[in-house]
C-alpha atoms as a PDB file:
ATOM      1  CA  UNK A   1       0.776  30.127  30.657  1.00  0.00           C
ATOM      2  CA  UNK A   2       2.829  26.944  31.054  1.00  0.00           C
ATOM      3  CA  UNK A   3       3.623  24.843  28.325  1.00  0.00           C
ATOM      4  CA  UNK A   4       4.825  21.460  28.801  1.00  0.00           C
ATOM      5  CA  UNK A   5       8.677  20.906  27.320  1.00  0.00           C
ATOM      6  CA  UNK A   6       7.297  17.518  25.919  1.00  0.00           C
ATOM      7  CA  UNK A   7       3.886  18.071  24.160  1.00  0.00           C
ATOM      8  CA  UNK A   8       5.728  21.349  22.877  1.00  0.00           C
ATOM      9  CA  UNK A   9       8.574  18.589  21.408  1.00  0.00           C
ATOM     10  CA  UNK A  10       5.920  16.848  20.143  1.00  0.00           C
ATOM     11  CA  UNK A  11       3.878  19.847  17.981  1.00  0.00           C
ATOM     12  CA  UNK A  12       7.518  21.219  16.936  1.00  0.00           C
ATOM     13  CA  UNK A  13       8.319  17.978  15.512  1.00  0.00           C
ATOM     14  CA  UNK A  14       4.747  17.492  13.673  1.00  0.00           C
ATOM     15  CA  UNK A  15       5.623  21.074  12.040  1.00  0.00           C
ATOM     16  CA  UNK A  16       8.877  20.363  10.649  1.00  0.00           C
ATOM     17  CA  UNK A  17       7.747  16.636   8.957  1.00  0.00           C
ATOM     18  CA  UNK A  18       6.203  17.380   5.635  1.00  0.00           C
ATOM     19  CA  UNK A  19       3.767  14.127   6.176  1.00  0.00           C
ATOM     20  CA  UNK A  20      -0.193  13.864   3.944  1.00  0.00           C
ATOM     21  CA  UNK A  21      -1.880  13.011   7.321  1.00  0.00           C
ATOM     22  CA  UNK A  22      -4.420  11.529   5.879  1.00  0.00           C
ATOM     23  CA  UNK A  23      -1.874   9.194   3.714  1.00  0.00           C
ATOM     24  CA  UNK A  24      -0.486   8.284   6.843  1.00  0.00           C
ATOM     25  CA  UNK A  25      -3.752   7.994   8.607  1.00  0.00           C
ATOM     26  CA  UNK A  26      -4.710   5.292   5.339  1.00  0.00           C
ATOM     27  CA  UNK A  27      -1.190   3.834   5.615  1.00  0.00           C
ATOM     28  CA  UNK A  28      -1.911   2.792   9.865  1.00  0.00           C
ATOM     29  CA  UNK A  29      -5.080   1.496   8.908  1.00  0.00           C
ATOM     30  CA  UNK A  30      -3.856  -0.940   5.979  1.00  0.00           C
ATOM     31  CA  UNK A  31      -1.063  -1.633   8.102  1.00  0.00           C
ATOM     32  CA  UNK A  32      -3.018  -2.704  11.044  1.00  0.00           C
ATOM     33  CA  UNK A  33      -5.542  -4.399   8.793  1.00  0.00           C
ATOM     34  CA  UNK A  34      -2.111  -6.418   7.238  1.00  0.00           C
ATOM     35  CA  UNK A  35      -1.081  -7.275  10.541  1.00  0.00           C
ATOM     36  CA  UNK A  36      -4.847  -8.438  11.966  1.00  0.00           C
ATOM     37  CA  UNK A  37      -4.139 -10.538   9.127  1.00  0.00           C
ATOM     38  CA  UNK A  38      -1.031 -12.324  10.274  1.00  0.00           C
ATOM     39  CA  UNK A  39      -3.072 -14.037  13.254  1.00  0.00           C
ATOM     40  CA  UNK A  40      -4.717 -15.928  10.789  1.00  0.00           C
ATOM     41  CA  UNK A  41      -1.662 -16.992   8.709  1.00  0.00           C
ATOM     42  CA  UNK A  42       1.448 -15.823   9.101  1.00  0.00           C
ATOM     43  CA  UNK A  43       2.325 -15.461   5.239  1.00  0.00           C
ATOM     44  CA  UNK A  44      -0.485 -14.627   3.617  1.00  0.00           C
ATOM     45  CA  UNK A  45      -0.953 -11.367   4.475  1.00  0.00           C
ATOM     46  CA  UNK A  46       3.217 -10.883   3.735  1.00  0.00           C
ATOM     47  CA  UNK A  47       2.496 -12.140   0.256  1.00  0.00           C
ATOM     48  CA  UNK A  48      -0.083  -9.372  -0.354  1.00  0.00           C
ATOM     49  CA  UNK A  49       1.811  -6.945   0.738  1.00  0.00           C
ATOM     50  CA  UNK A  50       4.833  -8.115  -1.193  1.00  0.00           C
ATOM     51  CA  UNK A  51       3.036  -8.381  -4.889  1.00  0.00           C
ATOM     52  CA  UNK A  52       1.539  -4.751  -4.183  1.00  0.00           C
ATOM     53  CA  UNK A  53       4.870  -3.476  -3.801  1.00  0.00           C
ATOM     54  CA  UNK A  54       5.774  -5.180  -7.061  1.00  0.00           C
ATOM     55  CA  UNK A  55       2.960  -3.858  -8.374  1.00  0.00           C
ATOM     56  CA  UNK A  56       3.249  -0.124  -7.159  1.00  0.00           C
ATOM     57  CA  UNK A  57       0.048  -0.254  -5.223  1.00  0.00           C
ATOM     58  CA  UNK A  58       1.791   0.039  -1.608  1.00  0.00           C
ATOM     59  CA  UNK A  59       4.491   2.960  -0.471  1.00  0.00           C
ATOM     60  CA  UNK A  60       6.751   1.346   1.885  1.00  0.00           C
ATOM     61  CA  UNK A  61       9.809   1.885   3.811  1.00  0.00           C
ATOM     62  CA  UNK A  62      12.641   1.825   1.532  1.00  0.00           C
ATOM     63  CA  UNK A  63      14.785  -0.675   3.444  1.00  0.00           C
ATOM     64  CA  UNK A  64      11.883  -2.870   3.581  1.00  0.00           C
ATOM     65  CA  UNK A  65      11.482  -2.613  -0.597  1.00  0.00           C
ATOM     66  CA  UNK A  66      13.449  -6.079  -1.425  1.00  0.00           C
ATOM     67  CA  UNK A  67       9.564  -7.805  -0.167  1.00  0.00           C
ATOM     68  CA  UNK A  68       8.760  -6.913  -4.041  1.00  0.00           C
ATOM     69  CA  UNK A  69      11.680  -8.639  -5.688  1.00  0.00           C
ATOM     70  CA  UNK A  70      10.894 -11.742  -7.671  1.00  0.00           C
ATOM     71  CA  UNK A  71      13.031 -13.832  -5.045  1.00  0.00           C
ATOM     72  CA  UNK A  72      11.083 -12.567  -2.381  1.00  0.00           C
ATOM     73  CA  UNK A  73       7.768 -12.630  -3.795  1.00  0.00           C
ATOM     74  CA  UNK A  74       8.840 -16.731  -5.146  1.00  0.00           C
ATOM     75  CA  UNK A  75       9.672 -17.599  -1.399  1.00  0.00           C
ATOM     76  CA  UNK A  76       7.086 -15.823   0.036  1.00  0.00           C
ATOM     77  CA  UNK A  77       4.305 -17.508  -2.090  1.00  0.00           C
ATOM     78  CA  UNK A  78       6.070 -21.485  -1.349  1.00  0.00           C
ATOM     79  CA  UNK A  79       5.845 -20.693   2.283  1.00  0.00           C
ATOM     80  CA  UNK A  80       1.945 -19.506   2.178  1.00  0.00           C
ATOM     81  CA  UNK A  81       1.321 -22.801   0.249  1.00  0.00           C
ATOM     82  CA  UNK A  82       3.304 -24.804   2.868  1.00  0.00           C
ATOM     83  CA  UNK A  83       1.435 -23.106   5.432  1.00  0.00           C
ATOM     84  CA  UNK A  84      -1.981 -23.090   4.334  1.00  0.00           C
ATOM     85  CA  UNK A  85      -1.811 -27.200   3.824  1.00  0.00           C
ATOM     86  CA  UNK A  86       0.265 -27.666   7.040  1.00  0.00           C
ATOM     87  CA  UNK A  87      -3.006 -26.421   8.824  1.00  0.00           C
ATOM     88  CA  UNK A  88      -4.757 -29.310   7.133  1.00  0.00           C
ATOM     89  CA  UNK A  89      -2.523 -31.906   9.076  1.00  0.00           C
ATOM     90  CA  UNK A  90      -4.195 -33.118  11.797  1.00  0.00           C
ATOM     91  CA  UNK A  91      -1.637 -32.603  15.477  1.00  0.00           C
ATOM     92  CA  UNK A  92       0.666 -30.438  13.290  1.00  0.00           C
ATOM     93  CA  UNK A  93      -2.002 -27.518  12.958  1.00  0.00           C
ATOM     94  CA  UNK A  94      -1.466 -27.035  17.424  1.00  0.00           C
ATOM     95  CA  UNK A  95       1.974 -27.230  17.120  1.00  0.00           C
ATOM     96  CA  UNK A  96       2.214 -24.428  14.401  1.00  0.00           C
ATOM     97  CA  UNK A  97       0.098 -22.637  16.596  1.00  0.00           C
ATOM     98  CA  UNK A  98       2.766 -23.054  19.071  1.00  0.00           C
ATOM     99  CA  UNK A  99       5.266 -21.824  16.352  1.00  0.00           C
ATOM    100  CA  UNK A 100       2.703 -19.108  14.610  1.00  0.00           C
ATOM    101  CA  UNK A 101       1.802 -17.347  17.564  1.00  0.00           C
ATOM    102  CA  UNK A 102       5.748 -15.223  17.977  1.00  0.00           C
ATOM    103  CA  UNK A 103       6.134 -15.509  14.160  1.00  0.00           C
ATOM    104  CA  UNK A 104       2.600 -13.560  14.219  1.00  0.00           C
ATOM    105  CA  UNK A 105       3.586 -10.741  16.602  1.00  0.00           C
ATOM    106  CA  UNK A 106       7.082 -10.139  14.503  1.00  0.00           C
ATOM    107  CA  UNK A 107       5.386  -9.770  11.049  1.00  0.00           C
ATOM    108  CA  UNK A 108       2.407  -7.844  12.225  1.00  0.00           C
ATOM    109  CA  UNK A 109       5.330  -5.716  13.722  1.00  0.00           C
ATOM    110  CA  UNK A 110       7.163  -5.668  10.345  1.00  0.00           C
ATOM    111  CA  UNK A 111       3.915  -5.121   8.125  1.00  0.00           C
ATOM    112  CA  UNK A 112       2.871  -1.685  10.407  1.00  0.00           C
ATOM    113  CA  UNK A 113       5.705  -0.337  10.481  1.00  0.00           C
ATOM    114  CA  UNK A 114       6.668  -0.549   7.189  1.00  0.00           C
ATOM    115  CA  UNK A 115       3.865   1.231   6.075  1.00  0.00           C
ATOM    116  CA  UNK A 116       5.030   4.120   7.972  1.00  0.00           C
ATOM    117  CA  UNK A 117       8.380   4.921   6.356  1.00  0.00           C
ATOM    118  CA  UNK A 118       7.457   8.825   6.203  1.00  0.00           C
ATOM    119  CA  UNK A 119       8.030   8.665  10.362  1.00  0.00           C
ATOM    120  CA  UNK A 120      10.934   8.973  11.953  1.00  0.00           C
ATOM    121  CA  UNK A 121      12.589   5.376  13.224  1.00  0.00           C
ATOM    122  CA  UNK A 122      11.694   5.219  16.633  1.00  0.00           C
ATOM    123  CA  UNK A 123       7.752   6.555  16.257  1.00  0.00           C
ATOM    124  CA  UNK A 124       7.410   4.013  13.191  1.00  0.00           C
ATOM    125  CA  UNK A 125       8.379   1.147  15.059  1.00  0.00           C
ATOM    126  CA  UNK A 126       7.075   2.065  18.350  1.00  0.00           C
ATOM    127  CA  UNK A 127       3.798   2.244  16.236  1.00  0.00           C
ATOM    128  CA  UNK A 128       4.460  -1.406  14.676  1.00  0.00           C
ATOM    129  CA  UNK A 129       4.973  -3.020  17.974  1.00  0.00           C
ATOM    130  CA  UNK A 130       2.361  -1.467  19.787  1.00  0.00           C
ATOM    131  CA  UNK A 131      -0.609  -1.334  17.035  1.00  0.00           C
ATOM    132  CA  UNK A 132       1.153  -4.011  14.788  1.00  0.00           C
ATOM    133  CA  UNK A 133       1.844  -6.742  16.784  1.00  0.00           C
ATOM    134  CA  UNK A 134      -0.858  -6.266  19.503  1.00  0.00           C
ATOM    135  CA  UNK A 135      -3.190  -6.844  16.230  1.00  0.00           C
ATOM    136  CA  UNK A 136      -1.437 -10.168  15.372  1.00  0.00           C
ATOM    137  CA  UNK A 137      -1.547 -11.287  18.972  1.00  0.00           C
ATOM    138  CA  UNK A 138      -5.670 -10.512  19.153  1.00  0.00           C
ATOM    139  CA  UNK A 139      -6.233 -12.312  16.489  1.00  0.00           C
ATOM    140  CA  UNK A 140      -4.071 -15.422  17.124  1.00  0.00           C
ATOM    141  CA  UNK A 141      -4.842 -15.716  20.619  1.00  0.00           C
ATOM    142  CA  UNK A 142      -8.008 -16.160  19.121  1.00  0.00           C
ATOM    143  CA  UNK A 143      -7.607 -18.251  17.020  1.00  0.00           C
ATOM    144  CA  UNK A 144      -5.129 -20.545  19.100  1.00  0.00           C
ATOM    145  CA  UNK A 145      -8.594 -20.859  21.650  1.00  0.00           C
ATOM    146  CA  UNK A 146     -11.044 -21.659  18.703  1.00  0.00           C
ATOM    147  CA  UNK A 147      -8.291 -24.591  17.655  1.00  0.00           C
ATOM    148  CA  UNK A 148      -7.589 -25.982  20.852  1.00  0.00           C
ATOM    149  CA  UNK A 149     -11.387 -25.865  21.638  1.00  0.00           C
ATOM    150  CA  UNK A 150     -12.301 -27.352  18.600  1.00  0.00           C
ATOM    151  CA  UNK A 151      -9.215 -30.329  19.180  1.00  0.00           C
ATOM    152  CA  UNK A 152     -11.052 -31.212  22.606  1.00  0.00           C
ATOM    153  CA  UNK A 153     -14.622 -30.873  22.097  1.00  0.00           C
ATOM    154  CA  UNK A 154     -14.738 -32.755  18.219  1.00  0.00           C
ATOM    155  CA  UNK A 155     -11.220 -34.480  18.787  1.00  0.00           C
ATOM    156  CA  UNK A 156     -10.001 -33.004  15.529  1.00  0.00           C
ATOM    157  CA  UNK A 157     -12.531 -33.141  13.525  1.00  0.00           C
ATOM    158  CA  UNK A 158     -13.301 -29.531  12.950  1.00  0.00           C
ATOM    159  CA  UNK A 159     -10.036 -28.057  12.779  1.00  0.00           C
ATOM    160  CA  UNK A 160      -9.772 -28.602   8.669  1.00  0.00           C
ATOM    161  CA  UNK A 161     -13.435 -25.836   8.814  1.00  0.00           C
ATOM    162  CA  UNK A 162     -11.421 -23.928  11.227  1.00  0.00           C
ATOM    163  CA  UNK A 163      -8.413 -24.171   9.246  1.00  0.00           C
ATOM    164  CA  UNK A 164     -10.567 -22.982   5.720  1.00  0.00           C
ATOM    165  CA  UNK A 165     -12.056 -20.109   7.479  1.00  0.00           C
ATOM    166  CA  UNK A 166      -8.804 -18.735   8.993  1.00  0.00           C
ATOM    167  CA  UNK A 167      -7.338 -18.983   5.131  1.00  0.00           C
ATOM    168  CA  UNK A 168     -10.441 -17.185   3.991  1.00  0.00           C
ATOM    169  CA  UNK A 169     -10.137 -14.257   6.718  1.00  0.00           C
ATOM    170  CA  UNK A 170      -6.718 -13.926   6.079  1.00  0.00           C
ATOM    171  CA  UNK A 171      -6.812 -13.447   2.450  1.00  0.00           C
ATOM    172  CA  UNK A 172      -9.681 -11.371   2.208  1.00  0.00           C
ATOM    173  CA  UNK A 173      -8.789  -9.151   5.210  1.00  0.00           C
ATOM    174  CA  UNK A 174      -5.539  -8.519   3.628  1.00  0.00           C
ATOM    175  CA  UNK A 175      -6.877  -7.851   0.062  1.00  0.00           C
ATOM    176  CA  UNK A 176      -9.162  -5.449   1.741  1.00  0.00           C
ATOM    177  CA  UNK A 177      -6.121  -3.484   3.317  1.00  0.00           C
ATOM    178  CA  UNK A 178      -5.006  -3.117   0.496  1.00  0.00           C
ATOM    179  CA  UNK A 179      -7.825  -1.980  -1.351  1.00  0.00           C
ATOM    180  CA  UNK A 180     -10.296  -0.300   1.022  1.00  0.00           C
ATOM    181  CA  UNK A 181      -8.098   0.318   4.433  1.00  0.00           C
ATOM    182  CA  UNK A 182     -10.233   1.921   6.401  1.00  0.00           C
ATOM    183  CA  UNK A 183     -13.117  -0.877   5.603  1.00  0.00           C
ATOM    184  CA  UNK A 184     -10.601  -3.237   6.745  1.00  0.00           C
ATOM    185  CA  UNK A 185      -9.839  -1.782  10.068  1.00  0.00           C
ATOM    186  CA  UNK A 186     -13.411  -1.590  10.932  1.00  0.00           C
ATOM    187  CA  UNK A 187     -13.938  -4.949  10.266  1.00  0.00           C
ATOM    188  CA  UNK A 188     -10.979  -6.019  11.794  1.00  0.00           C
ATOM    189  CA  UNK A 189     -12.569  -4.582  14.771  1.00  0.00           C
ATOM    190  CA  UNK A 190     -15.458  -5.715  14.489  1.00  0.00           C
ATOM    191  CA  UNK A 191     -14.322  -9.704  14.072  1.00  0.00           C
ATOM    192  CA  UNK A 192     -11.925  -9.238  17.336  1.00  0.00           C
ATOM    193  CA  UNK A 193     -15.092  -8.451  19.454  1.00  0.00           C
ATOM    194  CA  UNK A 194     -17.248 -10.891  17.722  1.00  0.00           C
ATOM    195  CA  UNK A 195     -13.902 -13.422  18.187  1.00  0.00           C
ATOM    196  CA  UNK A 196     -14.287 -12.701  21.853  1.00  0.00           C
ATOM    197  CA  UNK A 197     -18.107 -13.326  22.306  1.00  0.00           C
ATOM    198  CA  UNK A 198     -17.994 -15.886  20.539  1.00  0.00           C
ATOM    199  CA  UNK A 199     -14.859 -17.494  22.571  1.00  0.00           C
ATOM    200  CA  UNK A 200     -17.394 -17.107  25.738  1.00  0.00           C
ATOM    201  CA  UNK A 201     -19.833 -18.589  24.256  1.00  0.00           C
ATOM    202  CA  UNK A 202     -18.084 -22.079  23.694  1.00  0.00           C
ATOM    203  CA  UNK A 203     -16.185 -21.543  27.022  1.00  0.00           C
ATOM    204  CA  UNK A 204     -19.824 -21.744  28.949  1.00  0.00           C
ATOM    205  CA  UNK A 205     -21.216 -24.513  26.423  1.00  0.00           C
ATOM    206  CA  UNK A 206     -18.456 -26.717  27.629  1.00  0.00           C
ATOM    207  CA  UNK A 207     -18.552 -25.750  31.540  1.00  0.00           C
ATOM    208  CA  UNK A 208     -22.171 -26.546  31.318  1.00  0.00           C
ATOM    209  CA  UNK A 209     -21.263 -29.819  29.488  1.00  0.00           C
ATOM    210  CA  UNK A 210     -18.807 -30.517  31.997  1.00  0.00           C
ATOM    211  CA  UNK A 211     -20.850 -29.682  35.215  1.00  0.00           C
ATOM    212  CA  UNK A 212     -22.944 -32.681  36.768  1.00  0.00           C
ATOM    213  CA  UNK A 213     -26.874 -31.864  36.258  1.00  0.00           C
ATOM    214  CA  UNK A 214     -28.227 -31.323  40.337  1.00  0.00           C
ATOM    215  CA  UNK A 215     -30.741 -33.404  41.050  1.00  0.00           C
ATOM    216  CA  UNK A 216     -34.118 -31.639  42.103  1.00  0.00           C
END
C-alpha cells in the first residue's frame, strides 16, 4: 500500500498536538462569525472580542492578549463610536467604504486567527486569511453594493437605514460569536446567500428601470 509522504505529515502532526477538537472546531466558528462581522463595521466586532478577553470569556493567542487591556479596550470603543456616526455622514459613508473594505479583510484576518492560538503559526494564519478575511470580504462586498445602490437609486437618502442595519448585524452577529458560535456561523451563512439574492434582485429592478419599455 502507498501512503502519500504529505497526508502521512499531516496525520503525524494531528497526533503529536494535544488540541480539544471540538474547542477548536467552536473557536473557527466564533472566529469566522467575528470576522463576518468586520464587513459590517470594522470595530465593532474588535471591541467584542476585546471586552471578552477582559472578561475571560474568549481564549486567544497570547501575543494577541494586550486587545483586553484597558488602553486597548478605551481606544477600541472611541473608534467604534467614530465609526458608527461617520456612517451617518452623508458622501463620507462611500468613501469609508473605500477605506473599510482592506481594513475589513486585515481584522477578519486578525480576529480568526487569533482564536486559533493552540495551532501552529503557519496553519493559524493560513486559516485567518483564507476563512477570516474571505468572511470580511463577503460581507463588505456586500455591503459596499447595497450602499452604492442605495446612493444612486434614492440619492442618499437610504444610506442612514442602511447604515442602522449594518450597526445592528454587526453587533448582534458578534455577540452571538461569542455566545452561541456555531448559531452564528449558520447565520452568517445564511445572510451571505440571502445578501446575494437579494443584491440580484435590485440589480434587475434597476436594469428594468433603466431599459426603454418596447412599444407593441
Amino acid at each position: 500500500m502507498v501512503i502519500d509522504n504529505g497526508a502521512l505529515s499531516l496525520y503525524t502532526l494531528a497526533s503529536h498536538m494535544d488540541i480539544n477538537y471540538l474547542q477548536l472546531g467552536l473557536a473557527l466558528c466564533a472566529g469566522v462569525s467575528l470576522s463576518a462581522a468586520c464587513g459590517f463595521r470594522v470595530f465593532v466586532p474588535l471591541l467584542v472580542m476585546a471586552l471578552g478577553v477582559r472578561f475571560g470569556g474568549i481564549d486567544i493567542d497570547e501575543n494577541l492578549a494586550w486587545v483586553g487591556s484597558d488602553a486597548a479596550i478605551c481606544c477600541l470603543g472611541a473608534a467604534t463610536l467614530a465609526e458608527i456616526i461617520a456612517y451617518y455622514i452623508p458622501v463620507i459613508d462611500n468613501v469609508l467604504d473605500t477605506i473599510a473594505g482592506p481594513a475589513a479583510l486585515v481584522a477578519g484576518a486578525i480576529v480568526t486567527g487569533g482564536m486559533l492560538g493552540d495551532l501552529p503559526d503557519w496553519l493559524q494564519w493560513s486559516a485567518g486569511i483564507i476563512a477570516g478575511a474571505g468572511a470580511a470580504g463577503a460581507v463588505q462586498l456586500g455591503t459596499t453594493s447595497v450602499r452604492a445602490t442605495s446612493t444612486t437609486t434614492t440619492v442618499g437618502v437610504g444610506n442612514p437605514i442602511i447604515s442602522t442595519m449594518e450597526n445592528i448585524f454587526a453587533t448582534i452577529g458578534s455577540l452571538l460569536a461569542v455566545m452561541a458560535p456555531l448559531l452564528a456561523v449558520v447565520g452568517a451563512v445564511i445572510f451571505i446567500f440571502l445578501f446575494i439574492f437579494c443584491l440580484r434582485k435590485i440589480r434587475n429592478f434597476i436594469i428594468n428601470r433603466r431599459t426603454p419599455a418596447t412599444a407593441p
